[in-house]
Protein backbone atom coordinates (compact mmCIF):
# COMPACT_ATOMS: atom_id res chain seq x y z
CA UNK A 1 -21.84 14.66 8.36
CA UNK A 2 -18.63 13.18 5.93
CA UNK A 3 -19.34 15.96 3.73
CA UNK A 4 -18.85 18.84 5.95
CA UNK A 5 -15.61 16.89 7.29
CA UNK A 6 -13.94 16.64 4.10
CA UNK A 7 -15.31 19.79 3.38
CA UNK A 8 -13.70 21.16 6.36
CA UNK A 9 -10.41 20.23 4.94
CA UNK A 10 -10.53 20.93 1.04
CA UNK A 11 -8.28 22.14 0.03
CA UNK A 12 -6.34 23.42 2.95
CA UNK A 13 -5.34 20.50 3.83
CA UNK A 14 -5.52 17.99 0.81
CA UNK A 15 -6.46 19.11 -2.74
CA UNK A 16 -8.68 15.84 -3.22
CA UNK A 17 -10.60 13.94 -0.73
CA UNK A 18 -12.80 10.83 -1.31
CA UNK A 19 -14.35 8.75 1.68
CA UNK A 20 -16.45 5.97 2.12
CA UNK A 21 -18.20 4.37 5.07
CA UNK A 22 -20.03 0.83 5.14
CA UNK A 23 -21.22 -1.04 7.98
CA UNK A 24 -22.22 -4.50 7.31
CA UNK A 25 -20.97 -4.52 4.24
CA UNK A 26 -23.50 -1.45 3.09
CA UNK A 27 -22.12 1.61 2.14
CA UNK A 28 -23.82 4.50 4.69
CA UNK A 29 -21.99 7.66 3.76
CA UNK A 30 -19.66 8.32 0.58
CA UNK A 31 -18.64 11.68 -0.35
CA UNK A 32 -16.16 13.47 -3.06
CA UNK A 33 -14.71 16.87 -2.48
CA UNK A 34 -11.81 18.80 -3.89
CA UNK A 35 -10.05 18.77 -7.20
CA UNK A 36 -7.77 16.15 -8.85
CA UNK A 37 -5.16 18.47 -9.90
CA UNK A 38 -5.31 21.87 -7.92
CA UNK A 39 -2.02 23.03 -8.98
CA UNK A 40 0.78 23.32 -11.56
CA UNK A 41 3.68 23.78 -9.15
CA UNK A 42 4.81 23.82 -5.75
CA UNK A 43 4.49 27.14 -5.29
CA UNK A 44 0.54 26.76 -5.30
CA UNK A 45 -0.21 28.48 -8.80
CA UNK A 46 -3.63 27.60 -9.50
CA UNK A 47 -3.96 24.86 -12.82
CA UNK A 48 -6.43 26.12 -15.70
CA UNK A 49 -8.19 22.87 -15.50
CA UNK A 50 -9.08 21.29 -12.64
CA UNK A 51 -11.09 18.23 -12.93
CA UNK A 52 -13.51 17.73 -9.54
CA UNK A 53 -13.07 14.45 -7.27
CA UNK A 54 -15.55 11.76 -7.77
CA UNK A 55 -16.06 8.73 -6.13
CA UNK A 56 -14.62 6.44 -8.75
CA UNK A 57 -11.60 8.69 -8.53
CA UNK A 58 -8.34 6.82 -8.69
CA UNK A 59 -5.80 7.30 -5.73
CA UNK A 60 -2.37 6.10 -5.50
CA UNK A 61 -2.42 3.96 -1.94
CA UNK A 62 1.46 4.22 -1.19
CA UNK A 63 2.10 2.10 1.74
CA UNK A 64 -1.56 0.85 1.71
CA UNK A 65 -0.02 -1.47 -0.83
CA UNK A 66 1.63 -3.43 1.83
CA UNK A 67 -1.74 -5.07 1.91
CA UNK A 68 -2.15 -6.51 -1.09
CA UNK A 69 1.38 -7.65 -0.80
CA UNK A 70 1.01 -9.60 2.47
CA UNK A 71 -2.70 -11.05 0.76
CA UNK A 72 -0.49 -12.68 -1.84
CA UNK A 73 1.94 -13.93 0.53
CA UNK A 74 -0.72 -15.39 2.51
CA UNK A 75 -2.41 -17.33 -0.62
CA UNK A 76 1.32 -18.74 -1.41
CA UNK A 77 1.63 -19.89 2.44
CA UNK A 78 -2.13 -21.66 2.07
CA UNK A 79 -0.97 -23.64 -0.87
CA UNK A 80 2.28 -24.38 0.80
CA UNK A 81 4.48 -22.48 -1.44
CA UNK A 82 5.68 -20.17 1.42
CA UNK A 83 6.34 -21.13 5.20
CA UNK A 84 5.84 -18.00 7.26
CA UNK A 85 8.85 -18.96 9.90
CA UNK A 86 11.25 -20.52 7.42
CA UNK A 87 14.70 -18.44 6.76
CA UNK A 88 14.50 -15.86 4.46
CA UNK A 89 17.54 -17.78 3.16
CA UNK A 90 15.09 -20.17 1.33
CA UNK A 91 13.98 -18.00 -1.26
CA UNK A 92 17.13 -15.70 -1.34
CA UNK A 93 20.45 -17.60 -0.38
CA UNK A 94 22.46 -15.00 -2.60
CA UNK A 95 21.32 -12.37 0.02
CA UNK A 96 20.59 -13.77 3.60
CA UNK A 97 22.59 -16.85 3.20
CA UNK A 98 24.59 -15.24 6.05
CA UNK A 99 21.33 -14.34 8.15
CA UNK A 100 19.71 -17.42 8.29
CA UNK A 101 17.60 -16.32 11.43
CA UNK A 102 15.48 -13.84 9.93
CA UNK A 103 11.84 -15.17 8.62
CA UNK A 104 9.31 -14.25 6.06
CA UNK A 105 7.63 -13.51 9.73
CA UNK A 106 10.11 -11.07 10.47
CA UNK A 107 9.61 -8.69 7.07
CA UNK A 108 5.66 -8.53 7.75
CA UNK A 109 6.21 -7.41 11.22
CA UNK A 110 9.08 -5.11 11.04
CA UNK A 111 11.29 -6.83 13.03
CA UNK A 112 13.81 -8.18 10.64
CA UNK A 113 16.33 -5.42 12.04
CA UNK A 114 16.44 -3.43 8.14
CA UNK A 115 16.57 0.15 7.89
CA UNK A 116 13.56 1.64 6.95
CA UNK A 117 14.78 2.96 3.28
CA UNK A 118 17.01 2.33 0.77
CA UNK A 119 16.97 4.64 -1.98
CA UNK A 120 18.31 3.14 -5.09
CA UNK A 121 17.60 5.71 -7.67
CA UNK A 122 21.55 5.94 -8.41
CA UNK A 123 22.04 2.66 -9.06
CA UNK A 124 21.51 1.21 -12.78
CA UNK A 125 18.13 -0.05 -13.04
CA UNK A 126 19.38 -3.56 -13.85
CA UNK A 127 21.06 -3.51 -10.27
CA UNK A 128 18.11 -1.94 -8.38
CA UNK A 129 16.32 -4.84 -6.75
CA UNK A 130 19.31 -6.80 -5.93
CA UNK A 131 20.63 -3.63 -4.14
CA UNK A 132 17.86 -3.51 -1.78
CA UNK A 133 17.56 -7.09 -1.20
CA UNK A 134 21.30 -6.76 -0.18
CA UNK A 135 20.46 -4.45 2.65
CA UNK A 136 22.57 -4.53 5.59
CA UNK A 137 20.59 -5.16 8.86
CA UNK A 138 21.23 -2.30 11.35
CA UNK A 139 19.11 -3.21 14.78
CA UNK A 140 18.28 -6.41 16.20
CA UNK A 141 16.68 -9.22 14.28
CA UNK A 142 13.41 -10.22 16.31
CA UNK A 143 12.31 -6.68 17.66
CA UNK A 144 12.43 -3.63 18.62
CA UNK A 145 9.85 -2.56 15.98
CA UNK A 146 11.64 -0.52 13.01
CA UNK A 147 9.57 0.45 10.23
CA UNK A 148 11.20 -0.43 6.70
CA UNK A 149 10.11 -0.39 3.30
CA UNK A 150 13.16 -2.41 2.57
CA UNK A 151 11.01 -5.43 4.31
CA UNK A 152 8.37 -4.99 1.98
CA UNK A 153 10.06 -4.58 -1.30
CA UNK A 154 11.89 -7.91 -0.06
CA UNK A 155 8.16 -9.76 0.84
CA UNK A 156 7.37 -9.09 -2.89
CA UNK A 157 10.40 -10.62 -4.48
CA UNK A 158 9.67 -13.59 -2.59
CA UNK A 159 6.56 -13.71 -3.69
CA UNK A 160 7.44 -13.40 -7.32
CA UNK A 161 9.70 -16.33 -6.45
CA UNK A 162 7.18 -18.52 -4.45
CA UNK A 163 4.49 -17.71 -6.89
CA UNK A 164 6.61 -18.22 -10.49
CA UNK A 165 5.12 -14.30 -11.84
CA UNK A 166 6.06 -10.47 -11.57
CA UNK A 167 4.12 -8.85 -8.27
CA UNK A 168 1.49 -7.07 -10.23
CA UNK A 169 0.16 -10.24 -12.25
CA UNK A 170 0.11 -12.11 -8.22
CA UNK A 171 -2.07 -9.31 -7.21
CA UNK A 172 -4.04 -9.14 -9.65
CA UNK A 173 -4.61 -13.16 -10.04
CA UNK A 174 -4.91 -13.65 -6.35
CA UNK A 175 -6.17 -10.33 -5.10
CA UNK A 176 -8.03 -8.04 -7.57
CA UNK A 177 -9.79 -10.42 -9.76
CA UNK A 178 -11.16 -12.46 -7.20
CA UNK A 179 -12.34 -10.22 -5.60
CA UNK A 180 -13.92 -7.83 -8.55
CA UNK A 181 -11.56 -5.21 -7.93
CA UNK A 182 -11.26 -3.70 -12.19
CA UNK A 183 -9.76 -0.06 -10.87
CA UNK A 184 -7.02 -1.81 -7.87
CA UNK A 185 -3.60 -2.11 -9.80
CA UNK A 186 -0.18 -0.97 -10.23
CA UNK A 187 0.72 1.37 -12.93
CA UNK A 188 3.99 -0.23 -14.36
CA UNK A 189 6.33 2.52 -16.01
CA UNK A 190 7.39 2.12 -19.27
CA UNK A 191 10.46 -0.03 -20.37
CA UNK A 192 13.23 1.31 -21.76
CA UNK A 193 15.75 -1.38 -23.83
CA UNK A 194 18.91 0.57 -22.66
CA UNK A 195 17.44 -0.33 -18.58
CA UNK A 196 15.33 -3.47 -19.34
CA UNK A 197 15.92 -5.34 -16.12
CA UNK A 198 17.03 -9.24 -16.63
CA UNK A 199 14.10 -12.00 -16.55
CA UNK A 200 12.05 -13.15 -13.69
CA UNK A 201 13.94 -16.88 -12.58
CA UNK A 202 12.39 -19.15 -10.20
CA UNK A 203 15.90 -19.63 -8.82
CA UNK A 204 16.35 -17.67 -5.77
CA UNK A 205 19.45 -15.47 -6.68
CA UNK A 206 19.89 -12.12 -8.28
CA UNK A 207 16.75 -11.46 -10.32
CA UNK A 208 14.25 -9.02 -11.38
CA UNK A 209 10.52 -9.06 -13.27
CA UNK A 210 10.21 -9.87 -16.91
CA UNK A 211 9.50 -7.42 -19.25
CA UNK A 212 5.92 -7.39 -20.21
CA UNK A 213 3.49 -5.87 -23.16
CA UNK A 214 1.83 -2.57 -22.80
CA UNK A 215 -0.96 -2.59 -20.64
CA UNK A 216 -0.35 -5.62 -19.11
CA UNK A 217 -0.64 -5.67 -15.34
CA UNK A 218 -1.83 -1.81 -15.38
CA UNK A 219 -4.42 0.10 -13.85
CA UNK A 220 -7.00 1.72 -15.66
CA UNK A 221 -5.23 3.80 -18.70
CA UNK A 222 -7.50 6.81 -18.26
CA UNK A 223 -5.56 9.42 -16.44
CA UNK A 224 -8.56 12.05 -16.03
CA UNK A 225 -9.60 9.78 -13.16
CA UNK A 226 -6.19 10.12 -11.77
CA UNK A 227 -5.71 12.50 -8.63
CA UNK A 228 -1.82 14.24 -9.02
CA UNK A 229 0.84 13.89 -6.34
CA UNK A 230 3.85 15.66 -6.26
CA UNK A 231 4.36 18.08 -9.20
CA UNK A 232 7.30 16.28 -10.07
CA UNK A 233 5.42 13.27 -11.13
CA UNK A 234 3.28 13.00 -14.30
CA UNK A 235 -0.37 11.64 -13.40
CA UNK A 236 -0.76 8.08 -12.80
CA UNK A 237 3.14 7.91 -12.00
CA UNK A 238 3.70 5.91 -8.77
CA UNK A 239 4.77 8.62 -5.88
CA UNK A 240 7.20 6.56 -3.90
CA UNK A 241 10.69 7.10 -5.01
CA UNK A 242 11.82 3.23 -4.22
CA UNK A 243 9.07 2.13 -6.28
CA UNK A 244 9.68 4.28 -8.90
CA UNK A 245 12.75 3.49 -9.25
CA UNK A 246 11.72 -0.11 -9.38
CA UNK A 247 9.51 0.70 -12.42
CA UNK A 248 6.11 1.01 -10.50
CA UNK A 249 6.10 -2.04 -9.05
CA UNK A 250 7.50 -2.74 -5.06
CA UNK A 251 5.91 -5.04 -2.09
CA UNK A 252 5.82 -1.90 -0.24
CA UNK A 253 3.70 0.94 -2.45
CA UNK A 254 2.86 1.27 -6.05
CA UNK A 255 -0.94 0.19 -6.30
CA UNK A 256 -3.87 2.62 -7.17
CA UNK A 257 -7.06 2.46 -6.42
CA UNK A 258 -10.49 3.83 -5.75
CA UNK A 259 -12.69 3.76 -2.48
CA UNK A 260 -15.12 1.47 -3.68
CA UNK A 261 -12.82 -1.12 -4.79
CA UNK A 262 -10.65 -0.39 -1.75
CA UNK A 263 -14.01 -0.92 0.36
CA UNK A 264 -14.66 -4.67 -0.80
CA UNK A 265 -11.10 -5.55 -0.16
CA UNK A 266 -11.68 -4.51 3.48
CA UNK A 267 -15.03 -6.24 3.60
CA UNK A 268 -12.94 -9.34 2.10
CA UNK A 269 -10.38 -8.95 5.06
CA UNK A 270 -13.24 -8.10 7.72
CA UNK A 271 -15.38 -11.38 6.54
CA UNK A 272 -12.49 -13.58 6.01
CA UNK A 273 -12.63 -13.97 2.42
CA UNK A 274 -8.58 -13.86 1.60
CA UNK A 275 -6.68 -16.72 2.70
CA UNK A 276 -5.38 -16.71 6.49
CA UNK A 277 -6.85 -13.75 7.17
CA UNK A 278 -7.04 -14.08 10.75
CA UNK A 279 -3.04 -14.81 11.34
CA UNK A 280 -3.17 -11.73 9.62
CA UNK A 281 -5.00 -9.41 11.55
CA UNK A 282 -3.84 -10.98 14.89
CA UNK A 283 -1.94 -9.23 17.27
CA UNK A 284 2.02 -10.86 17.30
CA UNK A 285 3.06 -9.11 20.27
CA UNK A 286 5.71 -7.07 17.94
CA UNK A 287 7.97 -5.40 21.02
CA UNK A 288 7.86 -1.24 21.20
CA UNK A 289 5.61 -0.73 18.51
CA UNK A 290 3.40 2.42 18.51
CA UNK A 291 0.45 -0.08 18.00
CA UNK A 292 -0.51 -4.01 17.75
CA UNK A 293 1.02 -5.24 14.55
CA UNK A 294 -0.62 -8.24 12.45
CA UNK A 295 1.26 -9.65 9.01
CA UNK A 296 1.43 -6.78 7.28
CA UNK A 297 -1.12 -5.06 9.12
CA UNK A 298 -1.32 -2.40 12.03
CA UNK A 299 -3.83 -2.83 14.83
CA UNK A 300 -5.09 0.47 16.58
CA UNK A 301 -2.81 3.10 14.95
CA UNK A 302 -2.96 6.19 16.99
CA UNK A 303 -2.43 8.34 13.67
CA UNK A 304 -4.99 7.05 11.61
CA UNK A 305 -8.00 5.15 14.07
CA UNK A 306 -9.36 7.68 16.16
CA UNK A 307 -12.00 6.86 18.26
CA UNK A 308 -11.53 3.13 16.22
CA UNK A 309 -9.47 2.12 19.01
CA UNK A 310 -9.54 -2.02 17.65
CA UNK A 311 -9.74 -1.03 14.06
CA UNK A 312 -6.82 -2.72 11.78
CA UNK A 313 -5.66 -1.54 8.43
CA UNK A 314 -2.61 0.86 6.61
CA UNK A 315 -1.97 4.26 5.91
CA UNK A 316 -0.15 5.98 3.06
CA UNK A 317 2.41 8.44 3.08
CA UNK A 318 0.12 10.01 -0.12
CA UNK A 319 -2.57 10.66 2.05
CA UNK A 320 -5.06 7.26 2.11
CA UNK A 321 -6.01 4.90 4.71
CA UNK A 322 -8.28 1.73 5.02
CA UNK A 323 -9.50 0.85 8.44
CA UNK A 324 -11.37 -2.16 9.66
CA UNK A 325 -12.95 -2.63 12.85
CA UNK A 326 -15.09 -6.02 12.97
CA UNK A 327 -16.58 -5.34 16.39
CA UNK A 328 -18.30 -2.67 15.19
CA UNK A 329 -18.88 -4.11 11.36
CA UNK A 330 -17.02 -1.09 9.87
CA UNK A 331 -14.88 -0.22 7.04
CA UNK A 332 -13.77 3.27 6.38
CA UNK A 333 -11.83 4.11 3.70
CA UNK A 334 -9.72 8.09 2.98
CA UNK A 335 -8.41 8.62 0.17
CA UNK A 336 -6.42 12.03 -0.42
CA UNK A 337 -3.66 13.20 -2.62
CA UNK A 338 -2.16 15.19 0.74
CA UNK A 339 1.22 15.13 -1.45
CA UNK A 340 -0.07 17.93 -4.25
CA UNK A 341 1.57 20.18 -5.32
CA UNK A 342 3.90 19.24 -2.24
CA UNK A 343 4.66 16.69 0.75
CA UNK A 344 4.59 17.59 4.54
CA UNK A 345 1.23 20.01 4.63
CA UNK A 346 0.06 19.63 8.04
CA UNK A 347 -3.52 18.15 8.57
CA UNK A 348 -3.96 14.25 7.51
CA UNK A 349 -3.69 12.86 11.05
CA UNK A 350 -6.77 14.80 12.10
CA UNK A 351 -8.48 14.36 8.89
CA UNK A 352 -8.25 10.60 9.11
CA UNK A 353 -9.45 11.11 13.04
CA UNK A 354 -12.21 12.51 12.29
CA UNK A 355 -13.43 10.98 9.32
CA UNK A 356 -13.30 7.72 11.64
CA UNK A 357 -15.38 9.34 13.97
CA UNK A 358 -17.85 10.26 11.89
CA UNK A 359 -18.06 6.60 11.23
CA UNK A 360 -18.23 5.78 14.63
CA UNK A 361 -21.12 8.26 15.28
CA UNK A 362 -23.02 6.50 12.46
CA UNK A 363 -22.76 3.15 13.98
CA UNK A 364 -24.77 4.97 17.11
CA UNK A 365 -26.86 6.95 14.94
CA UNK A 366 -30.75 6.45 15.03
């Protein structure tokens, strides 16, 4: 049963667990275990309060993000904002005027030939995004595979230039509120005047988002709900260090979430409900990847499917994961806080196995 799975694993292995099963759209199993905030430093001392996991809990997805980036793209390239194979060059001639050959293709796939991090905490905030977009490419443009969050920060400043807005407002215009999502969204850090970064410009050079109002763009403000990361970060802080340094919002991680809302945008991707959805999901033949790549999207990931050997989706480095296998009409959402009180805690891999075959054993359940 999912509760003696995550039970299995709290909190040895993550402080916080919440999972979620639905097949045809109808949730079979959900289950909570664990405690939001276990722990008051990394050295495991125990925290005097510890508020229990529930299933509205609210996760921070890391790199399940990338998701909700590439749906955005996708609704700019349906409305003919955004061409898929056109040069990066388009949108950013200040930065890949000199590497005209690498497409919007090329970031959702991995195979733009960018290193996979650029940490940019040093730099002025003012200077951060144009840093990163300034990335040097270091393999071959076209493939072998190389895994880079610099792709995906660089997906959502297009986007913000394509679609004339910061990321968050994009996702939650063309994403969230569509779809009924009210606890998916990023958590914007505050603005400071000393490291306001310049306005958003529809021109294509150096630029970063507008400043915006409090609340504006945020997830929900109640941090009880809030499972902890790392015990350097206050609750509801983004983990990723890129995207914190970016002021909570990055193509590549900063959105939180719960399962439930997390489940319908799966069932929107399994039922086609987002546009282009299926040159999404679809295999492009990326070369020497550990697994089939879509836009975006991985296709049979050996860490996180399991037994789902079709299933598509995204992990986190936080601990979450959203799979979606269509032949079998399931979505199966994790979500941990496998970061708290510290990263690198050995156990997520199997957890997300067998949490997806738990799933699959309900599908063949009487």
């Amino acid at each position: 049963m999912l509760a003696d799975v995550l039970s299995a694993t709290v909190p040895s292995v993550v402080p916080a667990a919440v999972a979620v099963i639905a097949v045809d759209g109808e949730v079979v199993a959900a289950e909570a275990a664990g405690e939001l905030v276990r722990y008051t430093d990394p050295d495991g001392t125990l925290a005097p309060v510890r508020p229990p996991a529930r299933c509205d809990s609210v996760f921070d997805l890391a790199s399940v993000s990338k998701l909700f980036t590439t749906s955005v793209i996708l609704s700019l390239v349906a409305e003919g904002r955004l061409d898929l194979d056109a040069p990066v060059a388009t949108w950013l001639p200040a930065f890949y005027a000199d590497r005209p050959h690498i497409t919007l293709r090329h970031l959702l796939t991995h195979t733009a030939g960018l290193q996979p991090t650029h940490r940019v905490d040093h730099v002025p905030p003012a200077a951060r995004m144009d840093t990163i977009l300034a990335t040097p490419i270091t393999s071959p443009v076209g493939g072998p595979y190389l895994y880079t969050d610099v792709g995906m920060v660089t997906v959502g400043r297009i986007a913000e230039i394509a679609g004339a807005a910061p990321l968050d407002e994009l996702v939650r215009a063309r994403v969230t509120e569509p779809l009924g999502l009210t606890d998916t969204a990023y958590r914007r850090l505050p603005f400071r005047e000393d490291a306001a970064p310049p306005p958003l410009s529809a021109a294509a050079g150096p630029s970063r988002e507008p400043r915006v109002s409090a609340g504006q763009g945020h997830a929900p403000a109640d941090v009880s709900r809030i499972a902890k990361t790392e015990c350097h970060r206050a609750i509801g802080e983004v983990h990723d260090e890129t995207a914190h340094s970016l002021g909570g919002v990055a193509g590549h991680a900063g959105v939180f979430s719960t399962a439930d809302d997390l489940l319908r945008y799966g069932e929107a991707l399994r039922l086609g409900r987002l546009p282009l959805t299926d040159e999404m999901t679809r295999d492009h033949d990326v070369k020497n990847a550990p697994f089939r790549h879509g836009l975006g999207v991985r296709i049979g990931d050996p860490a996180v499917v399991g037994p789902l050997t079709d299933a598509f989706g995204h992990s986190g480095f936080t601990g979450t994961s959203l799979l979606v296998d269509r032949a079998r009409r399931l979505t199966v959402v994790l979500l941990t806080n496998a970061v708290h009180p510290v990263r690198g805690r050995p156990g997520i891999r199997e957890l997300r196995h067998a949490v997806a075959a738990e799933a699959l054993q309900i599908v063949f359940r009487p």
